[in-house]
Protein backbone atom coordinates (compact mmCIF):
# COMPACT_ATOMS: atom_id res chain seq x y z
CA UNK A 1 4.47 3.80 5.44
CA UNK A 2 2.55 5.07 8.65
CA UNK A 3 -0.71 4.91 7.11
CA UNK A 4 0.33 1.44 5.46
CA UNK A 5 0.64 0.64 9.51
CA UNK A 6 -2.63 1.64 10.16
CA UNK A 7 -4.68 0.42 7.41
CA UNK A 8 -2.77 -3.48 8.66
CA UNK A 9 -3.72 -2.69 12.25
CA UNK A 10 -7.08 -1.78 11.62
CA UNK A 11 -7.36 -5.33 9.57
CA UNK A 12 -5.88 -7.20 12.43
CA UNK A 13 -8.45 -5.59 14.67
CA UNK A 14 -11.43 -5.91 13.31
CA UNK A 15 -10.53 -9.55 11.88
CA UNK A 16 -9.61 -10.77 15.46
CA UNK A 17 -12.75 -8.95 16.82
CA UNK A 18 -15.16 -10.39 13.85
CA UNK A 19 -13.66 -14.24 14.48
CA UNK A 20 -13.93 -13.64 18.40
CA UNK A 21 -17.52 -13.39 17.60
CA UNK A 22 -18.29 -16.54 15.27
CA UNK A 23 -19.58 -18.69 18.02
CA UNK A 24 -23.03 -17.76 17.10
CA UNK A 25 -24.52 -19.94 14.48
CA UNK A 26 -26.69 -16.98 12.48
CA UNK A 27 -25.31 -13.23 11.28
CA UNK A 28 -26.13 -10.09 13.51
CA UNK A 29 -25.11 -7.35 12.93
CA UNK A 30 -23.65 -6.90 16.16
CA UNK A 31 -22.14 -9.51 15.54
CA UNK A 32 -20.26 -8.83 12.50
CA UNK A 33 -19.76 -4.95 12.53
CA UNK A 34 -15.72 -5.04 13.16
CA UNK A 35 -16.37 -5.77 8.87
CA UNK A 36 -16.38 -2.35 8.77
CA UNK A 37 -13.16 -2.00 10.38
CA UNK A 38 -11.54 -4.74 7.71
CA UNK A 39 -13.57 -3.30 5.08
CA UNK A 40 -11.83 0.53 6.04
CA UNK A 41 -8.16 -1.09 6.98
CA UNK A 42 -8.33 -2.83 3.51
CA UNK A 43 -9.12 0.57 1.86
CA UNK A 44 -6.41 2.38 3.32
CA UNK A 45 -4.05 -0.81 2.36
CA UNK A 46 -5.10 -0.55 -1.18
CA UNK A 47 -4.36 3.15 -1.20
CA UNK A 48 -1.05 3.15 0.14
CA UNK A 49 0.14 0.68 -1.54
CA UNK A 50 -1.35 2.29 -5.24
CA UNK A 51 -0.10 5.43 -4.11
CA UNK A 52 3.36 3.70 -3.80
CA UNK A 53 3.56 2.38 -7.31
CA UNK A 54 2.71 5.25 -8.86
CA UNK A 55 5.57 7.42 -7.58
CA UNK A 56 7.52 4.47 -8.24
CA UNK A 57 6.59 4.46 -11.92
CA UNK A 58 6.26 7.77 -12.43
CA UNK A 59 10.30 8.35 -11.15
CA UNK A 60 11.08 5.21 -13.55
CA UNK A 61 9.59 7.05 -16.16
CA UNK A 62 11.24 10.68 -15.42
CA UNK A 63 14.85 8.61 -15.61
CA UNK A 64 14.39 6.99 -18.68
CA UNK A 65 12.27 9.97 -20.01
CA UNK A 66 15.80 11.98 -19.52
CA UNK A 67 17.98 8.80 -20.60
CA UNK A 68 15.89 8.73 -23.98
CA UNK A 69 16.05 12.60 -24.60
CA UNK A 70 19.87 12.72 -24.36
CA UNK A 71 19.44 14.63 -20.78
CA UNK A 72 21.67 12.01 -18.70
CA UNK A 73 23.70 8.77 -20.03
CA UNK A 74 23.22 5.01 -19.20
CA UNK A 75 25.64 5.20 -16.39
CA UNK A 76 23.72 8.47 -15.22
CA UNK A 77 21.07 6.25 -15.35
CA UNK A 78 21.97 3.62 -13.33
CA UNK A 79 23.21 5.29 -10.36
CA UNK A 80 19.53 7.22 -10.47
CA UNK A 81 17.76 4.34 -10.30
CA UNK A 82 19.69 2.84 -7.64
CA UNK A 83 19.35 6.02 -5.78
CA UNK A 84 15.74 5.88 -6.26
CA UNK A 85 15.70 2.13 -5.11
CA UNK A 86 17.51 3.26 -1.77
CA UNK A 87 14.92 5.12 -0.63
CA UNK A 88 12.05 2.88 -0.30
């Protein structure tokens, strides 16, 4: 969740720097480097939140992996996926 912080923070930064800039009616470079911040915050965004559905899917898939194999039953189950839920 920290980096999820970061990668927003470094959006909101460069973003407010970038339109702060606009006055100007041609594209410089120094003009329009905070991109690279937005460009790096989005990044990190997209990460996290990837990173995020995997483990989400990949515990979904443990749970009913076990449900379908007999390991645990329905109500078993249930009150894993809830637990799971709980956590984020």
């Amino acid at each position: 969740m920290r980096k999820l912080r970061w990668g927003i923070a470094i959006v909101a930064l460069g973003l407010w720097i970038w339109l702060s800039a606009l006055g100007v009616p041609y594209i410089t470079f120094s003009k329009n480097w905070p991109l690279l911040l937005v460009a790096l915050g989005i990044h990190i965004i997209v990460r996290r939140v990837r990173k995020i559905a995997r483990k989400r899917r990949r515990s979904a898939r443990v749970i009913i992996s076990d449900l379908e194999g007999g390991r645990i039953d329905a109500e078993e189950a249930i009150v894993e996926i809830k637990k799971e839920e709980r956590k984020r």
